[in-house]
Protein backbone atom coordinates (compact mmCIF):
# COMPACT_ATOMS: atom_id res chain seq x y z
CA UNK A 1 0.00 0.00 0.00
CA UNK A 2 1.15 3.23 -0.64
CA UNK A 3 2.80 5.54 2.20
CA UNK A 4 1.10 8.37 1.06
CA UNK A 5 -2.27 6.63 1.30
CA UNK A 6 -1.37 5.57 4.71
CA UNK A 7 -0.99 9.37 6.01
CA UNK A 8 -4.04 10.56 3.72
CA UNK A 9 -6.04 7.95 5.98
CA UNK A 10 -4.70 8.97 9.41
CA UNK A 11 -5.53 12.72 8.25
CA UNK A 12 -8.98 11.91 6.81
CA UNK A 13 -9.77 9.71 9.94
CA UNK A 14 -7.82 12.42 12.43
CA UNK A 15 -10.46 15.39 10.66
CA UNK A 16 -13.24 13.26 11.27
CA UNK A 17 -11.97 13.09 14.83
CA UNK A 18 -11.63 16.64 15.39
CA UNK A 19 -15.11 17.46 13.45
CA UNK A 20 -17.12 14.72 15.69
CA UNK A 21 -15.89 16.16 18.86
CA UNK A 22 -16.27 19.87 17.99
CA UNK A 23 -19.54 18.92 17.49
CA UNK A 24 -20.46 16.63 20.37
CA UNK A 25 -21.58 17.22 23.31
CA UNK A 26 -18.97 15.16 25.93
CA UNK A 27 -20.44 13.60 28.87
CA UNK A 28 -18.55 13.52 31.93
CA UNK A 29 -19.25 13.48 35.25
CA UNK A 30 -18.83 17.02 36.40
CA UNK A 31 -21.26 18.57 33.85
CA UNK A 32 -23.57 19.04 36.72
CA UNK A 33 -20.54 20.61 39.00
CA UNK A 34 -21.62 23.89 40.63
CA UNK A 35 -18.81 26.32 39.18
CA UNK A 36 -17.33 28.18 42.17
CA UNK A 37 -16.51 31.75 41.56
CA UNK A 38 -13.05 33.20 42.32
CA UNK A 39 -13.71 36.85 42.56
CA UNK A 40 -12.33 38.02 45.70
CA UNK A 41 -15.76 38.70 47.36
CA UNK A 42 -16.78 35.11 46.86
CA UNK A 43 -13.15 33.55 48.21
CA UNK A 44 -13.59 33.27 51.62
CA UNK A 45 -16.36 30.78 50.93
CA UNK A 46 -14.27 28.39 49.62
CA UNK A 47 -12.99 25.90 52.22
CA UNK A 48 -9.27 25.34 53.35
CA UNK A 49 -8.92 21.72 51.68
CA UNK A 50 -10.36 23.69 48.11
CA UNK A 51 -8.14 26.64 48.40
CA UNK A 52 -5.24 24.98 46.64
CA UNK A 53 -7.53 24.11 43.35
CA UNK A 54 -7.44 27.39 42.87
CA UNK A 55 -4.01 28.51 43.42
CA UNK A 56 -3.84 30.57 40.16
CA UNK A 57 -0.46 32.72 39.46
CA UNK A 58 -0.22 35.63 36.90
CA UNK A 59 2.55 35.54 34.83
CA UNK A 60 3.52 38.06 32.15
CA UNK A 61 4.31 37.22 28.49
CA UNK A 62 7.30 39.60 28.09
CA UNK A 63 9.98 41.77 30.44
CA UNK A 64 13.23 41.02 31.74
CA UNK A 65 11.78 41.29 35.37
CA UNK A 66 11.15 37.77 36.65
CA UNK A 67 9.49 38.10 39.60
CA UNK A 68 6.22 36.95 39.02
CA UNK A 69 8.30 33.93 37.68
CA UNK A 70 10.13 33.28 40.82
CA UNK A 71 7.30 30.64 42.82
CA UNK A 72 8.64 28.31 39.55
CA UNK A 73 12.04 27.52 41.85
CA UNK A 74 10.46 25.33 44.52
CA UNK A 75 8.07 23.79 41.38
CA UNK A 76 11.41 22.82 39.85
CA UNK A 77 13.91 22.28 42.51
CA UNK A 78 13.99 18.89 41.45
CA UNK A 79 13.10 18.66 37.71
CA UNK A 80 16.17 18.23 35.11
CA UNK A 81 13.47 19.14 32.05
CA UNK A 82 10.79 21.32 31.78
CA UNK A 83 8.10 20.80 28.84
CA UNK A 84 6.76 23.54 27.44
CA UNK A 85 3.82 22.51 24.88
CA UNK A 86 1.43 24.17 22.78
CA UNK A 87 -2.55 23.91 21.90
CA UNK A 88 -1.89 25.36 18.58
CA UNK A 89 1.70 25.93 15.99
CA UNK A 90 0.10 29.14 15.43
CA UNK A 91 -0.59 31.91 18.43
CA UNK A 92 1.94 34.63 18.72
CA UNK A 93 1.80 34.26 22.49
CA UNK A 94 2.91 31.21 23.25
CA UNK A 95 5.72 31.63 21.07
CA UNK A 96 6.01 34.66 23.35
CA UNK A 97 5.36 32.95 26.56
CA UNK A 98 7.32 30.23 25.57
CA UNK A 99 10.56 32.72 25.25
CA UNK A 100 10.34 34.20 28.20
CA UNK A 101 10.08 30.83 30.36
CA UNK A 102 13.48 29.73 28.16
CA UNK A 103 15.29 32.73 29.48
CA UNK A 104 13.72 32.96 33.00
CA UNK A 105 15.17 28.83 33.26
CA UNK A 106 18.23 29.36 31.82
CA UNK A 107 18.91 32.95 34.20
CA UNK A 108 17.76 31.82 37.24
CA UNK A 109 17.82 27.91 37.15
CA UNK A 110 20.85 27.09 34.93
CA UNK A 111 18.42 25.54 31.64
CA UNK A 112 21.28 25.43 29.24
CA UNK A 113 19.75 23.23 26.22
CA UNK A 114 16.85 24.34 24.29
CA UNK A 115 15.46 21.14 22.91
CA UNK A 116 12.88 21.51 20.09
CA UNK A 117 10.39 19.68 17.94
CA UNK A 118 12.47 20.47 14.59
CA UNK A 119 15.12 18.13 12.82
CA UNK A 120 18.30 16.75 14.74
CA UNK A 121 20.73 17.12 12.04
CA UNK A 122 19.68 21.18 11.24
CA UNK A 123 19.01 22.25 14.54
CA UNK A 124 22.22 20.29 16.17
CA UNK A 125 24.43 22.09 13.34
CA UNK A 126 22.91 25.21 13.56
CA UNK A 127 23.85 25.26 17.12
CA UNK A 128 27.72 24.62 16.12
CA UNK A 129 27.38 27.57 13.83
CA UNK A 130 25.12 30.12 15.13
CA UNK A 131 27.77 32.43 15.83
CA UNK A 132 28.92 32.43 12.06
CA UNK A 133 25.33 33.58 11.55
CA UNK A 134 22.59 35.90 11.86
CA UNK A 135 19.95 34.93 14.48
CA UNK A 136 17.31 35.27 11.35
CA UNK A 137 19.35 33.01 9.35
CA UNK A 138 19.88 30.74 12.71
CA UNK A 139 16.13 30.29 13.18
CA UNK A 140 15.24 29.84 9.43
CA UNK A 141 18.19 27.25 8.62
CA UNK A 142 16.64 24.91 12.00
CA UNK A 143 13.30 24.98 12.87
CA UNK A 144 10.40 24.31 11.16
CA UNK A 145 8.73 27.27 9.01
CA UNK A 146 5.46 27.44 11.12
CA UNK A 147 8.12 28.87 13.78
CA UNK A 148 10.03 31.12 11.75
CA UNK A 149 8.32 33.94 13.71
CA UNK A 150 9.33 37.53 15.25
CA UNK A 151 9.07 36.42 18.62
CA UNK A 152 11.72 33.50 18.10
CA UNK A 153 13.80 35.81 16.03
CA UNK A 154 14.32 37.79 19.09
CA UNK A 155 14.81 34.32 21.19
CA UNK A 156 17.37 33.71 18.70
CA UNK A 157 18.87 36.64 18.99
CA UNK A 158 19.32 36.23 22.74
CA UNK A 159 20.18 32.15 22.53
CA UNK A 160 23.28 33.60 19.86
CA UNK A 161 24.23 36.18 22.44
CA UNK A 162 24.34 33.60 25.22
CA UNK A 163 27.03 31.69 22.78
CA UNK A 164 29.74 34.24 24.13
CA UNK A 165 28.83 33.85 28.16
CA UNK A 166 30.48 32.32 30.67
CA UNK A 167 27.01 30.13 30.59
CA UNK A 168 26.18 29.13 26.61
CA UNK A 169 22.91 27.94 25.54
CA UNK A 170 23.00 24.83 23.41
CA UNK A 171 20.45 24.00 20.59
CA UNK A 172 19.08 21.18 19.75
CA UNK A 173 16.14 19.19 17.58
CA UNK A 174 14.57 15.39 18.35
CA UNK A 175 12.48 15.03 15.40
CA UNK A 176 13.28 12.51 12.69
CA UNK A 177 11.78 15.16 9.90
CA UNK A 178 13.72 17.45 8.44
CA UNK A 179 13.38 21.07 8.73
CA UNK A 180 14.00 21.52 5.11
CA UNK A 181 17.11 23.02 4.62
CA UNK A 182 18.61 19.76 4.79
CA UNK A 183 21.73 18.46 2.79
CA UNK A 184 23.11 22.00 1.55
CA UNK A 185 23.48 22.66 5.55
CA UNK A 186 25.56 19.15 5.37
CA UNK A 187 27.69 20.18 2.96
CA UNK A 188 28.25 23.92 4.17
CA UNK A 189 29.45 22.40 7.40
CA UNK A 190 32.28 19.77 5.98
CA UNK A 191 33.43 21.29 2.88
CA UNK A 192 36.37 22.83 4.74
CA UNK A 193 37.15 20.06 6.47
CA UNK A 194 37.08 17.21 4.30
CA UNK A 195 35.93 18.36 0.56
CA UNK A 196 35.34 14.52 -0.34
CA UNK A 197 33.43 14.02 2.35
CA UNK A 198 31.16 16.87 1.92
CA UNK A 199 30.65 15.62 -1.51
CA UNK A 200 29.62 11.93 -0.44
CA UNK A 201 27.35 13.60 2.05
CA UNK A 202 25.50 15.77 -0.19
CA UNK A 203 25.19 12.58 -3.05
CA UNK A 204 23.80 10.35 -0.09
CA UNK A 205 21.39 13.15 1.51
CA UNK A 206 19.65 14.22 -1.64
CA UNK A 207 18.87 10.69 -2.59
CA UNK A 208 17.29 9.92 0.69
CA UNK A 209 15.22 13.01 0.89
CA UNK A 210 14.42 12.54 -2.56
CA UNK A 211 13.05 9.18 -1.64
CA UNK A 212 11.63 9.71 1.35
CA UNK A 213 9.43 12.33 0.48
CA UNK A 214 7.66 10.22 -2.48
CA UNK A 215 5.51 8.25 -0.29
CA UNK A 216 6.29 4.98 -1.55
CA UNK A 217 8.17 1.78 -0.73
CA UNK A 218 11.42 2.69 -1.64
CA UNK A 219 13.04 0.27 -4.96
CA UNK A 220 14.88 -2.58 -4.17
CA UNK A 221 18.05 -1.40 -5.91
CA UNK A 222 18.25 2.37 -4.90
CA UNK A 223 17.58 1.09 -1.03
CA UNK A 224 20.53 -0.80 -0.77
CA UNK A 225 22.58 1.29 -2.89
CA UNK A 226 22.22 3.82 -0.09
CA UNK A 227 22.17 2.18 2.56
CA UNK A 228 26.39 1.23 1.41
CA UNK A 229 26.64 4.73 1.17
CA UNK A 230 25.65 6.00 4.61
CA UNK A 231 27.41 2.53 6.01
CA UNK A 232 31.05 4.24 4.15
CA UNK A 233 29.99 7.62 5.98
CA UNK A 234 30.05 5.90 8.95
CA UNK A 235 32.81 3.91 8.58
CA UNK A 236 34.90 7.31 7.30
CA UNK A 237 33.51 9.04 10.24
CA UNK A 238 34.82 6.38 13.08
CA UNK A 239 37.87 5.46 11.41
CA UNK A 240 40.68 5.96 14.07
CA UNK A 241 43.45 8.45 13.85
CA UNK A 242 41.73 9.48 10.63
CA UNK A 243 42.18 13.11 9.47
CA UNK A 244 38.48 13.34 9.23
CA UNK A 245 38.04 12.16 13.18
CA UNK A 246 40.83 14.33 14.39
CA UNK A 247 38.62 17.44 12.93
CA UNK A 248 35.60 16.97 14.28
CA UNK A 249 34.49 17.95 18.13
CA UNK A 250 33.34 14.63 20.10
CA UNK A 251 30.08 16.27 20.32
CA UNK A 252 30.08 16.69 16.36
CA UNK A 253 31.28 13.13 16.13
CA UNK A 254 28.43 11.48 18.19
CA UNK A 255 26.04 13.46 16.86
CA UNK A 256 26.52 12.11 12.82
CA UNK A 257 27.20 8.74 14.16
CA UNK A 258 23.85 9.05 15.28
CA UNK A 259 22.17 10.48 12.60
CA UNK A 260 24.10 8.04 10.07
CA UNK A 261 22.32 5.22 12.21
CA UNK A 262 19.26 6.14 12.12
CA UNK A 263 19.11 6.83 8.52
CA UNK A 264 19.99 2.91 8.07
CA UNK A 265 17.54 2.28 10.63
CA UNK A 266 14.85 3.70 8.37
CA UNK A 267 16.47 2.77 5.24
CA UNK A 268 16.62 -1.06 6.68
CA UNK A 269 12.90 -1.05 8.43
CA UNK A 270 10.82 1.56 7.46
CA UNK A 271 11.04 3.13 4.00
CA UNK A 272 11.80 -0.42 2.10
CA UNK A 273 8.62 -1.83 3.92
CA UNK A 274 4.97 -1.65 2.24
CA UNK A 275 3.11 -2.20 5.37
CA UNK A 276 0.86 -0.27 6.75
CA UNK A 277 2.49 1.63 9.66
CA UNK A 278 1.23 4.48 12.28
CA UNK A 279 3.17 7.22 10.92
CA UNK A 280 3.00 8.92 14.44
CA UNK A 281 3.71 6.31 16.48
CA UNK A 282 6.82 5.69 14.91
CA UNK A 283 7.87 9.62 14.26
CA UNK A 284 6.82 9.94 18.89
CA UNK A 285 9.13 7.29 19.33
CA UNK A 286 11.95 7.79 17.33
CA UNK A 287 12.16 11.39 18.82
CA UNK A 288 11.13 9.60 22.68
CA UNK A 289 14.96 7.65 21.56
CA UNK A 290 16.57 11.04 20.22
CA UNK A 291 15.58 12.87 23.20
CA UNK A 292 16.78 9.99 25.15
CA UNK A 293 20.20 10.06 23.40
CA UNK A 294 20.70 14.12 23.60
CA UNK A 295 20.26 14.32 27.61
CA UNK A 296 22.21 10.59 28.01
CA UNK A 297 24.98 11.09 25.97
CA UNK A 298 25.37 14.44 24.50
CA UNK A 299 24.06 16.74 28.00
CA UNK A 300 24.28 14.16 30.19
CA UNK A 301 24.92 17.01 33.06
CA UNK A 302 22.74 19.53 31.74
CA UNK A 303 18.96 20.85 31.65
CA UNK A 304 16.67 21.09 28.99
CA UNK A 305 13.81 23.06 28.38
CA UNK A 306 11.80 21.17 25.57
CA UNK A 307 9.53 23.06 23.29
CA UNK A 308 6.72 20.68 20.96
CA UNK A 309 2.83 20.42 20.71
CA UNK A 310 0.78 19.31 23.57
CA UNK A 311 0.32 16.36 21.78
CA UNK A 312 4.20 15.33 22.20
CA UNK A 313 4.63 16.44 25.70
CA UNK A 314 1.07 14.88 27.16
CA UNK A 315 1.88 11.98 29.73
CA UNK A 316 -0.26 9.89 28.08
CA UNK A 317 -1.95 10.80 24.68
CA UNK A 318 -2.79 7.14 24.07
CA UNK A 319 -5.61 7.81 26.84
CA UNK A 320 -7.05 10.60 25.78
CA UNK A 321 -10.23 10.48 23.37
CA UNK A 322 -8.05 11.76 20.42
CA UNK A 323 -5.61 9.31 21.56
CA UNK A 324 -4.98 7.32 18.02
CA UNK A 325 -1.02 7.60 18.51
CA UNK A 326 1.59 7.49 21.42
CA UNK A 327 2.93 9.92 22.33
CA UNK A 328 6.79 11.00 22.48
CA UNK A 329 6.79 11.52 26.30
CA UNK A 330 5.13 8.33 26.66
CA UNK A 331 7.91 6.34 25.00
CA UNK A 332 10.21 7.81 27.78
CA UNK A 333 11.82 5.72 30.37
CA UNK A 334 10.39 5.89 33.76
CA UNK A 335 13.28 7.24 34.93
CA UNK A 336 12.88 10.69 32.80
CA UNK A 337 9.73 11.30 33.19
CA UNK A 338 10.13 11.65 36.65
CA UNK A 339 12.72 14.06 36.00
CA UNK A 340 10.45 15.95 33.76
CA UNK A 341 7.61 19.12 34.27
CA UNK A 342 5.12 18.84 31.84
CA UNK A 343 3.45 22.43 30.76
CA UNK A 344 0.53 22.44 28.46
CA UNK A 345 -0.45 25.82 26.91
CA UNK A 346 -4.37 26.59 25.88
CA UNK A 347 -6.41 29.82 24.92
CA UNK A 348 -9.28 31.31 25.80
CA UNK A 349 -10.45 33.65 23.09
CA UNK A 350 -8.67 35.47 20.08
CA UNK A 351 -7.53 34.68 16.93
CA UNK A 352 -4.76 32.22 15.71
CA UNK A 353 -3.06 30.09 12.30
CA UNK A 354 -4.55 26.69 12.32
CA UNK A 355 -1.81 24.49 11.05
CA UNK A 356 -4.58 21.69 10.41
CA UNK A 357 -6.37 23.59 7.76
CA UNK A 358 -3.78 26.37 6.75
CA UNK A 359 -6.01 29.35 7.84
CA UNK A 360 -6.49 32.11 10.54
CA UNK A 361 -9.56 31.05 12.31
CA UNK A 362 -11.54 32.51 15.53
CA UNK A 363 -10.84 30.70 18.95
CA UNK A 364 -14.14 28.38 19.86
CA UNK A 365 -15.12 29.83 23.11
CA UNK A 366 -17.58 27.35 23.45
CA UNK A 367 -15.83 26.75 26.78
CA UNK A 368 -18.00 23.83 28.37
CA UNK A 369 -17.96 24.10 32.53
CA UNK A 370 -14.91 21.35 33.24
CA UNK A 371 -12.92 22.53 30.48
CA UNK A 372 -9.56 23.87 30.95
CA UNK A 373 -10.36 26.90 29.64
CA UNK A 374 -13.06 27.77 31.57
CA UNK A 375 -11.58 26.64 34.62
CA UNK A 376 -8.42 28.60 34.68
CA UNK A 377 -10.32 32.08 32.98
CA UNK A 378 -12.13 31.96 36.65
CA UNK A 379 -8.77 33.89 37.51
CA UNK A 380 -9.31 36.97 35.73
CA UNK A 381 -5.60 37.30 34.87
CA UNK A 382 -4.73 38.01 30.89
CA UNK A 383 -2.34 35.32 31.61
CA UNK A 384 -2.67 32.45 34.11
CA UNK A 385 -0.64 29.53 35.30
CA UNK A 386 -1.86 26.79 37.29
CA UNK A 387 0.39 24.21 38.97
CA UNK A 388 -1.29 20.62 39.26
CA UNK A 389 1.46 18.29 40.23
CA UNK A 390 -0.15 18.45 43.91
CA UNK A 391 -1.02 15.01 45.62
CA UNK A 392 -4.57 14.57 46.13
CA UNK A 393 -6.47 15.06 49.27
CA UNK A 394 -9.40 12.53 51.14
CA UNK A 395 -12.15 13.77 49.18
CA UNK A 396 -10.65 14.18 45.59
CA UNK A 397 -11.78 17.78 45.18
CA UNK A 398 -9.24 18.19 42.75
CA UNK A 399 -11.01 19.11 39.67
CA UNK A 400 -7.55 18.16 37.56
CA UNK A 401 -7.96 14.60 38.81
CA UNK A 402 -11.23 13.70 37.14
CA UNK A 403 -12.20 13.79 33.21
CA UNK A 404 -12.00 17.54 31.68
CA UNK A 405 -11.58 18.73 28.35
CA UNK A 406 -9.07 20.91 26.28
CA UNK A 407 -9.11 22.24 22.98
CA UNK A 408 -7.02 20.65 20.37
CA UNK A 409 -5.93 23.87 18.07
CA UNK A 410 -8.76 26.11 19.95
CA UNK A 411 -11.29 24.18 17.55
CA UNK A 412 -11.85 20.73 19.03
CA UNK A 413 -12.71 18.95 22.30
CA UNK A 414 -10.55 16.25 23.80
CA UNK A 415 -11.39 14.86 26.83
CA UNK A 416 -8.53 13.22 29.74
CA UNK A 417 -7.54 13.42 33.04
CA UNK A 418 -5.69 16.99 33.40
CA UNK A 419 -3.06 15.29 36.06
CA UNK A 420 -2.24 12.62 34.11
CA UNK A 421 -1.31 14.52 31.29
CA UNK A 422 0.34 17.81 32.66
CA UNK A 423 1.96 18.96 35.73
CA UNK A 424 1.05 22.26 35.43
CA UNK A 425 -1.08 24.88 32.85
CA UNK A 426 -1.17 27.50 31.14
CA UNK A 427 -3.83 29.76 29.77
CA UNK A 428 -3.57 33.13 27.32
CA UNK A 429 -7.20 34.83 28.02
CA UNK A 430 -6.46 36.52 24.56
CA UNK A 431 -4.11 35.01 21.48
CA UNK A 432 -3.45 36.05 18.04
CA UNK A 433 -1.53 34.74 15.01
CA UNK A 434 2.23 35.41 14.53
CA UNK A 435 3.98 37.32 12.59
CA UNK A 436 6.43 35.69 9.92
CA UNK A 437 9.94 36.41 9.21
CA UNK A 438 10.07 37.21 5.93
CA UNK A 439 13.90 38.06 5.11
């Protein structure tokens, strides 16, 4: 069967998803819940045990002052990575949001990596050349396009001028996609080290993305012709005392050994195979196992900040009633996750750039009473975060520990257990779409 028809069906089947659920209306068992109002008048009528359900914090999307910030250091005191999702590719805000938390944890609480949802190879080589470069140029050459905003140009612009500090920031990507700039990067990066070898590179690059992006089984012949030419890259690359070895960084080193492996991996399993596969399921878990690698063996003594969807970062996606793949965090040994804060971001009201149908579409405020949503816009703040990694009391009057529902890009309902997805939230009362880069 076809690859492509294999993705058209998860979209077609995914749409339906989103369409039934926009439209239906979810039973759970807090629809009859009396909503408790939070305006200050009302608060004292709200017992002890309930007080911490509603221990909202404002937070501020921009400024260099971080004190509104500064309750995150007991939150984190013992977390290595801190999540950072979003409802939607396309809202301005959390882009902004999303900055200032990167700079607030690498300031106060030493976050030096910057992990995101973009390819390994651009993102990781981007990071070894970002001071050769402008931070416009930085951005566009490593993450994916539907980021290529203002708001990260000026993250950029601060992640490049963190290069020459005492305390660096390091970039990298866990997706097995590319970002698209792909094997001119490759070359760019060898061809004054090893001309020859930037040659092979850019021969063996171009033929796999020109295959891979076809949608079908990949021939016989041309399969195994590259897969002897990414084996001699690798052998090149880890050949002792070589002058190609000698050149590269260890970092540098590890990092194409790793890439080289996993195109075989895909070359040897994946792409040569015509059965019918999960697409997502395999793209969560193959960046669950690049994740793994980066803070193993490349940062093994650093912390990351990771940037993806909600739909990466969730606990447990599987679970949820748009649950049709599994999701990257997931994947993750037990031993991570528990060194992991998971933050999912959601919206209120506004505007923003659905990436599922390419538009800029109004926010559903159809808010239903145990949404997310609703629930955190009972603070009144423009922004509000909510932390939810508290153990429950006797009577479960956590509201995060029973079904609720979020918005899947501000369109669709998904129902799940808040606390078994997230740690904490975060809710913009008022979004709008980004502005892209254009230079």
């Amino acid at each position: 069967m076809r690859l492509f028809r294999k993705t058209l069906s998860l979209f077609i089947y995914t749409l339906f998803t989103f369409l039934y659920l926009s439209g239906c209306e979810i039973q759970t068992s807090h629809n009859s819940e009396k909503v408790i109002s939070l305006k200050a008048d009302h608060i004292d009528q709200i017992s002890s045990s309930n007080k911490a359900n509603f221990d909202f914090k404002s937070i501020d999307l921009k400024g260099n002052d971080f004190s509104d910030l500064m309750f995150l250091k007991d939150i984190l005191a013992d977390k290595r990575i801190v999540m950072l999702g979003e409802s939607s590719h396309g809202v301005a805000e959390y882009n902004q949001m999303k900055g200032r938390l990167i700079k607030f944890l690498h300031e106060e609480l030493d976050y030096n990596v910057v992990a995101f949802e973009s390819g390994m190879t651009e993102v990781n080589l981007t990071n070894e050349l970002l001071l050769e470069l402008d931070s416009i140029t930085g951005m566009k050459k490593s993450l994916y396009n539907i980021w290529h905003t203002n708001n990260n140009t000026y993250l950029f612009k601060y992640i490049r001028e963190q290069k020459s500090t005492s305390q660096p920031i390091n970039l990298v990507g866990f997706d097995m996609n590319s970002t698209g700039t792909r094997e001119g990067l490759l070359y760019d990066f060898f061809e004054d080290i090893n001309l020859e070898y930037a040659k092979a590179i850019e021969i063996a690059e171009k033929e796999f993305y020109s295959l891979t992006q076809l949608g079908n089984p990949i021939p016989d012949e041309r399969n195994k012709k590259l897969i002897d030419q990414y084996k001699n890259l690798l052998s090149s690359l880890n050949e002792e005392n070589s002058n190609l070895a000698r050149s590269l960084n260890e970092n540098i080193q590890q990092l194409f050994d790793k890439i080289f492996k996993q195109r075989l991996y895909l070359l040897s399993n994946i792409y040569n195979s015509s059965e019918e596969i999960n697409y997502m399921n395999l793209r969560d878990k193959i960046m669950s196992e690049n994740l793994v690698w980066l803070l193993n063996e490349l940062y093994p003594d650093e912390k990351f900040a990771v940037w993806g969807h909600n739909g990466h970062i969730m606990k447990n996606n599987s679970t949820t009633s748009n649950g049709w793949y599994v999701s990257m965090v997931e994947y993750l040994p037990e031993s991570i996750k528990n060194e992991a804060y998971v933050i999912g971001l959601y919206m209120y009201s506004g505007k923003h750039k659905s990436l599922d149908i390419k538009e800029i579409v109004d926010v559903n405020t159809n808010h239903k009473t145990n949404s997310i949503e609703h629930r955190l816009n009972q603070s009144g703040y423009p922004v509000t975060f909510l932390n939810i990694n508290i153990k429950d009391d006797k009577t479960n009057s956590y509201w995060w520990n029973s079904e609720a529902i979020g918005k899947h890009d501000g369109r669709s309902d998904i129902l799940f257990i808040p606390s078994e997805q997230y740690d904490g939230l975060i809710l913009i009362d008022k979004v709008s779409p980004p502005s892209y880069t254009l230079q």
